[in-house]
C-alpha atoms as a PDB file:
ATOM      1  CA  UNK A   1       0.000   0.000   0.000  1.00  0.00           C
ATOM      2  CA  UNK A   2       3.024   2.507   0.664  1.00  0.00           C
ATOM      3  CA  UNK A   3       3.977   1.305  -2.620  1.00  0.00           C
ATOM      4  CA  UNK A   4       1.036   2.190  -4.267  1.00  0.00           C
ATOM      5  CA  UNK A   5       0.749   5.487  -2.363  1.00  0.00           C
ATOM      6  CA  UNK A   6       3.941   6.672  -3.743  1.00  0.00           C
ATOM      7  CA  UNK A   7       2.744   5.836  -7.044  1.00  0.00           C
ATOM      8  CA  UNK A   8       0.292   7.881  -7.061  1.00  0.00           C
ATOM      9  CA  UNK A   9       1.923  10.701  -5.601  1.00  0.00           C
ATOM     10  CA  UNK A  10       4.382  10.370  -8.358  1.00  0.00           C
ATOM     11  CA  UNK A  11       1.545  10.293 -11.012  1.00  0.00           C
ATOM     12  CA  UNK A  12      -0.084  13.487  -9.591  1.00  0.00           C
ATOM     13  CA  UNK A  13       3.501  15.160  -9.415  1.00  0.00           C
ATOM     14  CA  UNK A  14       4.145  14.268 -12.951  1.00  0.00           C
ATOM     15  CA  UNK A  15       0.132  15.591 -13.853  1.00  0.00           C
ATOM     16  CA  UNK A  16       0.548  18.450 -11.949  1.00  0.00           C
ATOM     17  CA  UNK A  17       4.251  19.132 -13.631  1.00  0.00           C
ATOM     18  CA  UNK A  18       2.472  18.666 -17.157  1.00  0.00           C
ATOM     19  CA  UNK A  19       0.097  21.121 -16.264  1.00  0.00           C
ATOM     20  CA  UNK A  20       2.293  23.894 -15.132  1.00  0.00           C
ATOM     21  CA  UNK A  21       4.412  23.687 -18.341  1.00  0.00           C
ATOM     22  CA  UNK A  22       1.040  23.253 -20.492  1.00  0.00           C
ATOM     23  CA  UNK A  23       0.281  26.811 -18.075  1.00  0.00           C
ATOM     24  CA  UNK A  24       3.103  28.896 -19.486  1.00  0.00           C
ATOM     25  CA  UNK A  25       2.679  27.438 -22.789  1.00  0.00           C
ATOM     26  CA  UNK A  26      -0.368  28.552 -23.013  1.00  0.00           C
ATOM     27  CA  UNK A  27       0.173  32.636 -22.106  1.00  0.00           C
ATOM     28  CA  UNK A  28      -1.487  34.288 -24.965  1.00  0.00           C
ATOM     29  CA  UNK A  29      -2.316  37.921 -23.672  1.00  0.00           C
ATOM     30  CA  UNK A  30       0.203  40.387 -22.088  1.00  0.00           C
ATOM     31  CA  UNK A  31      -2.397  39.980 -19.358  1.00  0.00           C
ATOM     32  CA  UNK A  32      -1.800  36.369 -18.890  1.00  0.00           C
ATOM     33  CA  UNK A  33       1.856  37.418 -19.120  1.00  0.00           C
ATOM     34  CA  UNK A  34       1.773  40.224 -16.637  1.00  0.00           C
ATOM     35  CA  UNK A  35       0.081  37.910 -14.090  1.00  0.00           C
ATOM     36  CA  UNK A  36       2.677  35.516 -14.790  1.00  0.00           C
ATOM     37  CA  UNK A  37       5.180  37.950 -14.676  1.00  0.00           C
ATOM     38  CA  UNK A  38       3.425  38.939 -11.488  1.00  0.00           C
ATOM     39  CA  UNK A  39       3.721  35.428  -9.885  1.00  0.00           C
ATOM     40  CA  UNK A  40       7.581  34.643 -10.674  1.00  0.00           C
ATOM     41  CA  UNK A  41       8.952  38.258  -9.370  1.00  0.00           C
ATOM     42  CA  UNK A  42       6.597  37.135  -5.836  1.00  0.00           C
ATOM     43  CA  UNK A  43       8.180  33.649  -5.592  1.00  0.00           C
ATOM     44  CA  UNK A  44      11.521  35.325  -6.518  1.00  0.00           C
ATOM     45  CA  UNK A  45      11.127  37.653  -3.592  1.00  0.00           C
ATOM     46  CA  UNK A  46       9.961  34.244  -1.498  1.00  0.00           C
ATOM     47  CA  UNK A  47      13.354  32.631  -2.486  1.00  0.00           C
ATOM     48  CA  UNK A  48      15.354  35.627  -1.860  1.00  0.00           C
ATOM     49  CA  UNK A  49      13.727  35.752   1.992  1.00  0.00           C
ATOM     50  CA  UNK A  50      14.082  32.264   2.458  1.00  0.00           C
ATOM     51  CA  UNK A  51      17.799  32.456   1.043  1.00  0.00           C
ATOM     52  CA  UNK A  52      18.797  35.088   3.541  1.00  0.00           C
ATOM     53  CA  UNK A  53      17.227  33.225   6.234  1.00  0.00           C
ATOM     54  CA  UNK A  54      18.905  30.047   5.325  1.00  0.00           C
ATOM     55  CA  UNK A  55      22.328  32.389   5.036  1.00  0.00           C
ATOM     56  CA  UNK A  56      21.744  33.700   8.103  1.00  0.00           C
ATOM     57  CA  UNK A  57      20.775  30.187  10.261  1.00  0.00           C
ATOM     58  CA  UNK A  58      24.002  29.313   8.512  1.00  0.00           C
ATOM     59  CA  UNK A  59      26.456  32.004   9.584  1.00  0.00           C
ATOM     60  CA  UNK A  60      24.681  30.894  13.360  1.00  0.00           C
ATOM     61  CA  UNK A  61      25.688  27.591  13.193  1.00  0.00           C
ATOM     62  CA  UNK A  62      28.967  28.665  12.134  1.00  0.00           C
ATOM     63  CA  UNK A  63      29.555  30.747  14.465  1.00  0.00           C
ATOM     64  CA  UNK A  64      28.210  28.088  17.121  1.00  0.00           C
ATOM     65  CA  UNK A  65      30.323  25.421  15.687  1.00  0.00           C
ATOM     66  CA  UNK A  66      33.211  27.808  16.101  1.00  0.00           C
ATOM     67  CA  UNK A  67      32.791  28.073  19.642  1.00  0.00           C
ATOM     68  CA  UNK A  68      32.571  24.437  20.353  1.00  0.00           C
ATOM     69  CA  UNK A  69      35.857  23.862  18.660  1.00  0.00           C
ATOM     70  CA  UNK A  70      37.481  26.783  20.581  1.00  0.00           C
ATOM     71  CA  UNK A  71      35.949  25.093  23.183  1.00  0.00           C
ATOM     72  CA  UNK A  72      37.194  21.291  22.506  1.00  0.00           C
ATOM     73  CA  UNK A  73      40.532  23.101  22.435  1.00  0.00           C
ATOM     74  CA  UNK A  74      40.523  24.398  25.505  1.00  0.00           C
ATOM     75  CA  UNK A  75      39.560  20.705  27.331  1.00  0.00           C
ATOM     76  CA  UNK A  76      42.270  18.854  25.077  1.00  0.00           C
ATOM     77  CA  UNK A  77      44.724  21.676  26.564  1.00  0.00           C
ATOM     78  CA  UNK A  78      43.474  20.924  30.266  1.00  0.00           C
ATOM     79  CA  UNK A  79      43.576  17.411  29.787  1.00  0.00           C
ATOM     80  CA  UNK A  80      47.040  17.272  28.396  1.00  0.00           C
ATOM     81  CA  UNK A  81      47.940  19.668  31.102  1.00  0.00           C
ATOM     82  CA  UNK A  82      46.274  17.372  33.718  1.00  0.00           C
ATOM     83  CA  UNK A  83      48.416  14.156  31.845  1.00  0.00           C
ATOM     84  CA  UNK A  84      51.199  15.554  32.353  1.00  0.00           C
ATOM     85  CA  UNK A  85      50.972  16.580  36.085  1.00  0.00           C
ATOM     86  CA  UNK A  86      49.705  13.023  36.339  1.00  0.00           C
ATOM     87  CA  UNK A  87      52.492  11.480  35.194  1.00  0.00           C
ATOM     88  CA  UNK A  88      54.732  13.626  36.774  1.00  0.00           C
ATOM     89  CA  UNK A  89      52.961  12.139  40.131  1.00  0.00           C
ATOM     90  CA  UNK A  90      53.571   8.872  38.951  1.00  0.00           C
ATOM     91  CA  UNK A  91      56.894   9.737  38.933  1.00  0.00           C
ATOM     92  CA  UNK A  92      57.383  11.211  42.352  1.00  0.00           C
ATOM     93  CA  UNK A  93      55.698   8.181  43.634  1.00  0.00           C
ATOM     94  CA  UNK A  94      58.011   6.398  41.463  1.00  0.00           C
ATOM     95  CA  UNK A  95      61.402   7.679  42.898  1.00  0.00           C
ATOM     96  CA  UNK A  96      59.913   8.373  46.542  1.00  0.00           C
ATOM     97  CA  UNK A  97      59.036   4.308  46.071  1.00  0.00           C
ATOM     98  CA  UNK A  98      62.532   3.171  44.997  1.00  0.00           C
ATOM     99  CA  UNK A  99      63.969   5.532  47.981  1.00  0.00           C
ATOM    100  CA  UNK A 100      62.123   3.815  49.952  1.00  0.00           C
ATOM    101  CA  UNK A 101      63.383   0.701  48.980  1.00  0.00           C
ATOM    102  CA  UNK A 102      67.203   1.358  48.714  1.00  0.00           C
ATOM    103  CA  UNK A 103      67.262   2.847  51.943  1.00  0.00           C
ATOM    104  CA  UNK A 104      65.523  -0.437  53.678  1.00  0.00           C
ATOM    105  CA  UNK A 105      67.657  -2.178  51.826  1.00  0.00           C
ATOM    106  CA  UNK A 106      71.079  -0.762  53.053  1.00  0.00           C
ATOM    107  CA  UNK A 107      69.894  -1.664  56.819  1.00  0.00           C
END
């Protein structure tokens, strides 16, 4: 049934394409023309408004993705930072451990 369904959505797309272009094939009058004229600047204006919308939800999620990487930077710099005081620890413990055991060693 979804099948068939997009069938005949397809079918009335196609009509419905057919009868656009039969539409502007058929302008015979500069009235016709004007109105058509009339209807393309309007869904030129439409496009333009929806392009600069678009444009400007874009620059947004630029500008948002920017600050998430700036971000991401700043956490990979804190965790390196936080590595490396770790594993100077690790260290300390290290030497502090073999101290420990050269010194109960030599008693």
């Amino acid at each position: 049934s979804a099948q068939i369904a997009d069938l005949q959505q397809k079918l009335l797309d196609a009509d419905n394409g057919d009868r656009a272009k039969q539409r502007w094939d058929s302008i015979a009058t500069i009235l016709e023309a004007k109105c058509a004229l009339k209807y393309l600047l309007g869904e030129l204006v439409s496009s333009k408004v929806q392009e600069s919308k678009l444009q400007s939800s874009l620059q947004q999620s630029q500008a948002s993705c920017s600050d998430v990487q700036k971000m991401l930077m700043e956490e990979r710099n804190h965790i390196a930072e936080l590595e490396t005081e770790f594993q100077n620890q690790i260290l300390v413990q290290e030497q502090q451990h073999q101290e420990k055991v050269n010194h109960s060693s030599w008693k």
